[in-house]
PDB file of N, CA and C in Angstrom:
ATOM      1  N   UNK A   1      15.550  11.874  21.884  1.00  0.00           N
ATOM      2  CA  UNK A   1      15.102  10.498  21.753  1.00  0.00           C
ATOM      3  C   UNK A   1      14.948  10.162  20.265  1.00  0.00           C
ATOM      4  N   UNK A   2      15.384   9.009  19.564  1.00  0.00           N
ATOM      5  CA  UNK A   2      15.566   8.687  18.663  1.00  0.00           C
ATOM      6  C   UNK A   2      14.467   7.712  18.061  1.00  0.00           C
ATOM      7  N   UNK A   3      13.522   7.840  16.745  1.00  0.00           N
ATOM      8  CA  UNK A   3      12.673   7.373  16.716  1.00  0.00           C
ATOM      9  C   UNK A   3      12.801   5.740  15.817  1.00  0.00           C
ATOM     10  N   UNK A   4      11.822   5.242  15.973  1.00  0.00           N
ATOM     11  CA  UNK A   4      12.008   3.459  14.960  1.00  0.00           C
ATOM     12  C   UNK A   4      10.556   3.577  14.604  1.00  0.00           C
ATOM     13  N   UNK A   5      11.401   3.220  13.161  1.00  0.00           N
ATOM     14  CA  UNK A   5      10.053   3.012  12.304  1.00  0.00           C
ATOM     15  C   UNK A   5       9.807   1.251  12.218  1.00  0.00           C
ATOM     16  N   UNK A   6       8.483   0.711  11.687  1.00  0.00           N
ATOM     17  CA  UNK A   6       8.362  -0.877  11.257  1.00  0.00           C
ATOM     18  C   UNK A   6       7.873  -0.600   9.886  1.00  0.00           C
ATOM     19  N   UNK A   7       8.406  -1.393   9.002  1.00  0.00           N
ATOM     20  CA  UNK A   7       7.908  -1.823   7.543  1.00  0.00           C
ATOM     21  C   UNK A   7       7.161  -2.878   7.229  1.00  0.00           C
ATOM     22  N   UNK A   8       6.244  -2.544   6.585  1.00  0.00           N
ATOM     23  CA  UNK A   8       5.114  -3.946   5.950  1.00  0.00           C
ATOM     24  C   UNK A   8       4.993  -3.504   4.519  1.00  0.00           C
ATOM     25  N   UNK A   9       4.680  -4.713   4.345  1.00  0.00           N
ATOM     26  CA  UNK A   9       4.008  -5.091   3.041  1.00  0.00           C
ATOM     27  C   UNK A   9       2.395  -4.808   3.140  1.00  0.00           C
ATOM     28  N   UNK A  10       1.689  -4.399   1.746  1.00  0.00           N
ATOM     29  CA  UNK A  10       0.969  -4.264   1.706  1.00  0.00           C
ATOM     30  C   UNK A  10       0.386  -4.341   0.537  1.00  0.00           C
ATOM     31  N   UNK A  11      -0.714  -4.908  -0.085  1.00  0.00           N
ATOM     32  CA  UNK A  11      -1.316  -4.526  -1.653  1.00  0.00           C
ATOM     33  C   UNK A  11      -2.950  -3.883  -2.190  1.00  0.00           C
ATOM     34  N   UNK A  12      -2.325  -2.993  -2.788  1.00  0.00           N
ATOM     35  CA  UNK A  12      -3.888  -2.253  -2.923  1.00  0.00           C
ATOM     36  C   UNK A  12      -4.180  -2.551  -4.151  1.00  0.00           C
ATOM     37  N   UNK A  13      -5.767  -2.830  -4.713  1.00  0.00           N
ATOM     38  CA  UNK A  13      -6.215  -2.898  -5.659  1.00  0.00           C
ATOM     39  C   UNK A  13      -7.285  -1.943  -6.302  1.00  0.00           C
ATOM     40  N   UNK A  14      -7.365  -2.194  -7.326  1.00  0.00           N
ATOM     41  CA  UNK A  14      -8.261  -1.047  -7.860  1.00  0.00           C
ATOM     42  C   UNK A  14      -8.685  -1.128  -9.672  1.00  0.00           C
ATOM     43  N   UNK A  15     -10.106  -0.669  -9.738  1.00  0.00           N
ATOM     44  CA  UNK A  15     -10.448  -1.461 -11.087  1.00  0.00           C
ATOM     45  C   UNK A  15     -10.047   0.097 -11.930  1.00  0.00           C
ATOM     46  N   UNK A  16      -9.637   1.544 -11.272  1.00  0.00           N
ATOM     47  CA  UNK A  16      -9.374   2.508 -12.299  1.00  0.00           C
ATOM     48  C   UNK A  16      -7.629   2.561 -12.516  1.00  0.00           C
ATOM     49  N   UNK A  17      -7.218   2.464 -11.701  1.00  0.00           N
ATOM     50  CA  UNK A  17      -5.516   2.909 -11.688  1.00  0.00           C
ATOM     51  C   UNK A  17      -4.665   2.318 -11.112  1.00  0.00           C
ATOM     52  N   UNK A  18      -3.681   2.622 -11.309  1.00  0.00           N
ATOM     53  CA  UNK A  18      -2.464   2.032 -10.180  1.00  0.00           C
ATOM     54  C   UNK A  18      -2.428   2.860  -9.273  1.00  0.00           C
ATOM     55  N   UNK A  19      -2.581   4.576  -9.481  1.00  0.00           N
ATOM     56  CA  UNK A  19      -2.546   5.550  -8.981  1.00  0.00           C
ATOM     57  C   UNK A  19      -3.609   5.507  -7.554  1.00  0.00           C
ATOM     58  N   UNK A  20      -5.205   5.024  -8.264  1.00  0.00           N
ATOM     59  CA  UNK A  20      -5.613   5.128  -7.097  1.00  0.00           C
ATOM     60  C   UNK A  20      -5.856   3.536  -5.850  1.00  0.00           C
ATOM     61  N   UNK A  21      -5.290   2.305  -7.068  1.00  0.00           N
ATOM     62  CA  UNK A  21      -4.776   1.200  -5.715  1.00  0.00           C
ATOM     63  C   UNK A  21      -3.698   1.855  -5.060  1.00  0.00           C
ATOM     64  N   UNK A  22      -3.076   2.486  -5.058  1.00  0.00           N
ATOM     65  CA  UNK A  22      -1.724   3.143  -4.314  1.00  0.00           C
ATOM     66  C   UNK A  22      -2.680   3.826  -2.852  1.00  0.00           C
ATOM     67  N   UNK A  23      -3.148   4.770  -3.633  1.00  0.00           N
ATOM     68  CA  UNK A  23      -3.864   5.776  -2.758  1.00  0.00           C
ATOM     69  C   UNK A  23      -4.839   5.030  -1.847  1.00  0.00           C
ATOM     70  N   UNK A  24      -5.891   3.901  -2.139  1.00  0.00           N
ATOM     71  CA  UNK A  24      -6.592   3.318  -1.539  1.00  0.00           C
ATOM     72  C   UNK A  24      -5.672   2.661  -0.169  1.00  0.00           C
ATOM     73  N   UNK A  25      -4.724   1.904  -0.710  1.00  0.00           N
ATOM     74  CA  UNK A  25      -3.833   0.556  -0.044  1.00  0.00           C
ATOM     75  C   UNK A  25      -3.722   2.084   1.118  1.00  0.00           C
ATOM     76  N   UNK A  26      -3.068   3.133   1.459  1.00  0.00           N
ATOM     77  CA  UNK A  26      -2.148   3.375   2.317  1.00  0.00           C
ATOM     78  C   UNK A  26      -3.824   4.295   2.751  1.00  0.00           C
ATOM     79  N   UNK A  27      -4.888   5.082   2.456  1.00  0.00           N
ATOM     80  CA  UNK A  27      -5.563   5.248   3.329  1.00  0.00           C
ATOM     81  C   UNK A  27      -6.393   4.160   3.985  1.00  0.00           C
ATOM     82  N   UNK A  28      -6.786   3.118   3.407  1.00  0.00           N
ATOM     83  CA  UNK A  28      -6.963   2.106   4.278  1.00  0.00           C
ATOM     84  C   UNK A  28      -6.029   1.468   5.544  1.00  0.00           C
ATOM     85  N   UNK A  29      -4.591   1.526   5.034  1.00  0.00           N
ATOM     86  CA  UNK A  29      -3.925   1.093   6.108  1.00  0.00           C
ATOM     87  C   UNK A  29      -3.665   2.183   7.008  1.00  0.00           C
ATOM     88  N   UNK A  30      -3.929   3.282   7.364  1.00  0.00           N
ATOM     89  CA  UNK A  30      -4.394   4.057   7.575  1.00  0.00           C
ATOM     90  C   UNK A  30      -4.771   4.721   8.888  1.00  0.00           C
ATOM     91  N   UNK A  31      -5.931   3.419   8.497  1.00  0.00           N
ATOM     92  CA  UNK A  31      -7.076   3.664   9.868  1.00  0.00           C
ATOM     93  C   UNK A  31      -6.538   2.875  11.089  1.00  0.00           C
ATOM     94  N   UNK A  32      -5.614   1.798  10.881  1.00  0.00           N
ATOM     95  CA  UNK A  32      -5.168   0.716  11.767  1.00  0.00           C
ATOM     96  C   UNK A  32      -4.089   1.115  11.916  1.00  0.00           C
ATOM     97  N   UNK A  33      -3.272   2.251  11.424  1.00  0.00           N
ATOM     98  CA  UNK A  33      -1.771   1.953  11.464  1.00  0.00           C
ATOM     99  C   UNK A  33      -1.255   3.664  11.814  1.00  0.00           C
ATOM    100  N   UNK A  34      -0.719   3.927  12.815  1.00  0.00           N
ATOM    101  CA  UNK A  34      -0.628   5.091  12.976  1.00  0.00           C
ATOM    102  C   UNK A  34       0.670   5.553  12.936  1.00  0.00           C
ATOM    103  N   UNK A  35       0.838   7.186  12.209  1.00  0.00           N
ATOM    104  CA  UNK A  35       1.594   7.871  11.609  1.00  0.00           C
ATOM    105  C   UNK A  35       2.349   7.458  10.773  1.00  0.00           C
ATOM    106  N   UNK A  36       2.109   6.972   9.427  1.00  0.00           N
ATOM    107  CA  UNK A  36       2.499   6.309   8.168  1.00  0.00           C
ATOM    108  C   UNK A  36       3.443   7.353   7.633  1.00  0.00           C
ATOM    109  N   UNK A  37       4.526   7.143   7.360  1.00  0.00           N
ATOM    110  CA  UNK A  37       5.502   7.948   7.054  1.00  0.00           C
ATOM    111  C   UNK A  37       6.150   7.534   5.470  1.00  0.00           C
ATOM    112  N   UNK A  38       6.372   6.756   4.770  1.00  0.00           N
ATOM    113  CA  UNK A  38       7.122   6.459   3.480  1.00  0.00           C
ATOM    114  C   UNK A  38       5.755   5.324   3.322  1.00  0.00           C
ATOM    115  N   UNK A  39       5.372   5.540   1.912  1.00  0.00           N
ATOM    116  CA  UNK A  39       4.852   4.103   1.062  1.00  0.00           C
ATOM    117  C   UNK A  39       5.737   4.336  -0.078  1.00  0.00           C
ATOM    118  N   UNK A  40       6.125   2.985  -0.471  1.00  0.00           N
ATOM    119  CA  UNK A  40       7.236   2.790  -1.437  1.00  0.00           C
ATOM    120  C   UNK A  40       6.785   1.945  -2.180  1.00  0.00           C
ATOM    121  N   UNK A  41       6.546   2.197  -3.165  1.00  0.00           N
ATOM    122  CA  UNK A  41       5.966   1.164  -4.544  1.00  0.00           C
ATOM    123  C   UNK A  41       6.642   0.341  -5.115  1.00  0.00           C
ATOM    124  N   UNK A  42       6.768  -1.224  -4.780  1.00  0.00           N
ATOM    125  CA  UNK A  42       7.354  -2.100  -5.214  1.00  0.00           C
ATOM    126  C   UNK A  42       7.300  -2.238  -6.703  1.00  0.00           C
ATOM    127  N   UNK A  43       5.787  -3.045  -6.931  1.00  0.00           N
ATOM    128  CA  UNK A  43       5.539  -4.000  -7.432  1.00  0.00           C
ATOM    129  C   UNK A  43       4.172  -3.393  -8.549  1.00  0.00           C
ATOM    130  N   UNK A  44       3.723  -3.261  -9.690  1.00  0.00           N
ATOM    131  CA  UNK A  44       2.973  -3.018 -10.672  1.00  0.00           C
ATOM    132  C   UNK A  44       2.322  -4.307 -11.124  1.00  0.00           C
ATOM    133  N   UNK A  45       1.197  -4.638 -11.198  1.00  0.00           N
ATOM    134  CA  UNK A  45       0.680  -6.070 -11.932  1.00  0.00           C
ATOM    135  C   UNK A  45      -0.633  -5.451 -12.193  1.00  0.00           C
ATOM    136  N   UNK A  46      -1.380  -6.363 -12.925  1.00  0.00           N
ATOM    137  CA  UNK A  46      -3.504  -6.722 -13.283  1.00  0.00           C
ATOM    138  C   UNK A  46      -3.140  -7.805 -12.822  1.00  0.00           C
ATOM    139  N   UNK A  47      -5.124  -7.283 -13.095  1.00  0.00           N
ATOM    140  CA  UNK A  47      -5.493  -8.779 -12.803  1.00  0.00           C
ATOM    141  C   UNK A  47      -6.380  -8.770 -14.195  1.00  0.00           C
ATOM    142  N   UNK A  48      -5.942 -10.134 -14.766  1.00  0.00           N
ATOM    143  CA  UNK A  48      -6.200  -9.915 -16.409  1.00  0.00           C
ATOM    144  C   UNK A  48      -7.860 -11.055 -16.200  1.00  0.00           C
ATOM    145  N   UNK A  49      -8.825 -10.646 -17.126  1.00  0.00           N
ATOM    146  CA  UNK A  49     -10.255 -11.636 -17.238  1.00  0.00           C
ATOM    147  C   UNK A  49     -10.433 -11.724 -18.601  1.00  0.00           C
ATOM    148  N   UNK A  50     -10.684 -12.555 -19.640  1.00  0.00           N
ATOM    149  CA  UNK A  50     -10.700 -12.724 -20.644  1.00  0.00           C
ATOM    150  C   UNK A  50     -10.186 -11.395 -21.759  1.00  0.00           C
ATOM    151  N   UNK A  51      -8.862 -11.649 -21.783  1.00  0.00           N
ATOM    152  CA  UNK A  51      -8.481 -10.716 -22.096  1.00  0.00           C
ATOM    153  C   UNK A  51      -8.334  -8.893 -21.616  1.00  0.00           C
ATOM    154  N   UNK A  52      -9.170  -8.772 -20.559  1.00  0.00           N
ATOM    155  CA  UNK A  52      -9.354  -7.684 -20.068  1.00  0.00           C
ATOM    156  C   UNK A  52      -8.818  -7.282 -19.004  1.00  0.00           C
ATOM    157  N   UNK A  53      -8.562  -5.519 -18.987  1.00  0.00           N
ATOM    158  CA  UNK A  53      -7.619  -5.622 -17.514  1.00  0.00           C
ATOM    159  C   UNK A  53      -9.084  -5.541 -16.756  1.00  0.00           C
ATOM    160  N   UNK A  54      -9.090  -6.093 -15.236  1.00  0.00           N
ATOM    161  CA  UNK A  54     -10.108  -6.229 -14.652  1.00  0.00           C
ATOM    162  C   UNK A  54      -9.995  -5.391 -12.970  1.00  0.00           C
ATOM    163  N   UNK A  55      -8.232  -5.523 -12.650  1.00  0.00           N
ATOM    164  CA  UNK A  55      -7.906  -4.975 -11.672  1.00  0.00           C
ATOM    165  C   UNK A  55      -6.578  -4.419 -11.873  1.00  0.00           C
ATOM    166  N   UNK A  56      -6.041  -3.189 -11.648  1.00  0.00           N
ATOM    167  CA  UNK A  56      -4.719  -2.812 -11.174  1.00  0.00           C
ATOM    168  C   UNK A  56      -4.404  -3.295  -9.954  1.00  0.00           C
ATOM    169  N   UNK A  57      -3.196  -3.435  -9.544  1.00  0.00           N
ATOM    170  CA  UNK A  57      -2.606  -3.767  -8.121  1.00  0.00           C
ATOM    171  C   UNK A  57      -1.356  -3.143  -8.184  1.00  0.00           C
ATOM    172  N   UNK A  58      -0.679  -2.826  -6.572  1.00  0.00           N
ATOM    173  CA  UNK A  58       0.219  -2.391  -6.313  1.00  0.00           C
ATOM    174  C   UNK A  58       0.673  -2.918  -4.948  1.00  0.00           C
ATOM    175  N   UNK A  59       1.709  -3.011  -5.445  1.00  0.00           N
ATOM    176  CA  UNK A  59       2.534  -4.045  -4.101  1.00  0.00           C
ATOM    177  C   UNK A  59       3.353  -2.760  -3.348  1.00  0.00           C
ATOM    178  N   UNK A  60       2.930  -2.458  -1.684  1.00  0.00           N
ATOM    179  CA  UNK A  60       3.878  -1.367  -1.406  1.00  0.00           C
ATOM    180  C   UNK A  60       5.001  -1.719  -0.339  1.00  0.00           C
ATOM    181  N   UNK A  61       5.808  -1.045   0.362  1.00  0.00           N
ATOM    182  CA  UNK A  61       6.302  -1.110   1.727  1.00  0.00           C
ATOM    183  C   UNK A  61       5.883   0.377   2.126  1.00  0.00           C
ATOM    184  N   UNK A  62       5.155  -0.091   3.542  1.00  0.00           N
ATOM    185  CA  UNK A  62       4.907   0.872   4.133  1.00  0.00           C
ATOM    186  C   UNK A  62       5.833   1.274   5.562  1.00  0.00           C
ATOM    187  N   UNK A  63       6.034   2.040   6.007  1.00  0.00           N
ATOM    188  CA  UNK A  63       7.290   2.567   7.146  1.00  0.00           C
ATOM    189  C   UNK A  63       5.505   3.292   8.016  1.00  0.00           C
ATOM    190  N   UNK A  64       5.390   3.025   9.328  1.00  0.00           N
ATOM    191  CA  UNK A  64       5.083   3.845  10.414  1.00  0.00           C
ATOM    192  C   UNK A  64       6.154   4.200  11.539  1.00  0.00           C
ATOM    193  N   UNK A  65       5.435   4.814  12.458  1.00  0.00           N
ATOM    194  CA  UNK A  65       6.124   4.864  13.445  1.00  0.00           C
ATOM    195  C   UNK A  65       6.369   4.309  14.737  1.00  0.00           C
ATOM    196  N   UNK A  66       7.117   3.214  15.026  1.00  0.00           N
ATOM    197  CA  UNK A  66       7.373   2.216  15.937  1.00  0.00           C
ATOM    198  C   UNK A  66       6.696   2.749  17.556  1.00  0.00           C
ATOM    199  N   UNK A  67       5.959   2.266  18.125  1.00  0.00           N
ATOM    200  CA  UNK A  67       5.194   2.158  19.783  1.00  0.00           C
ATOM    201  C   UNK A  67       5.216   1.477  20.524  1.00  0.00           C
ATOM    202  N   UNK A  68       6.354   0.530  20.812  1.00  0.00           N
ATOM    203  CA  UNK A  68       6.224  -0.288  21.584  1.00  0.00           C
ATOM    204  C   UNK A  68       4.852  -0.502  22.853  1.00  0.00           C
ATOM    205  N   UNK A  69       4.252  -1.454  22.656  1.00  0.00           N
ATOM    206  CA  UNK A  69       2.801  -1.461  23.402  1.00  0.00           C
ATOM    207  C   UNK A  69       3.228  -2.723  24.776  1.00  0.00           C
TER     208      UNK A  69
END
């Protein structure tokens, strides 16, 4: 039997890293989303506040594993 995955979008934020909005975004999605197989890192941005970085963000695609319900 042949398996199907679904892809989403997703964005994690984070005031230390990109590293750990990455890490946050996919254990949060996580808890709702079962057997997460590929996160793929789009997208790199801040979030800039008077001059300051204030937030990292990361834009991902995430792949689980398809269940028809």
């Amino acid at each position: 039997m042949s398996s199907i995955y679904k892809v989403i979008e997703i964005i994690g934020g984070s005031d230390k890293s990109w590293e750990d909005a990455a890490k946050k975004a996919v254990e949060t999605a996580a808890k709702s989303l079962k057997d997460i197989r590929i996160a793929e890192v789009k997208e790199l941005d801040m979030r800039v506040d008077k001059n300051k970085v204030v937030e990292y963000r990361v834009k991902m695609r995430v792949s689980f594993k398809y269940t028809p319900g």
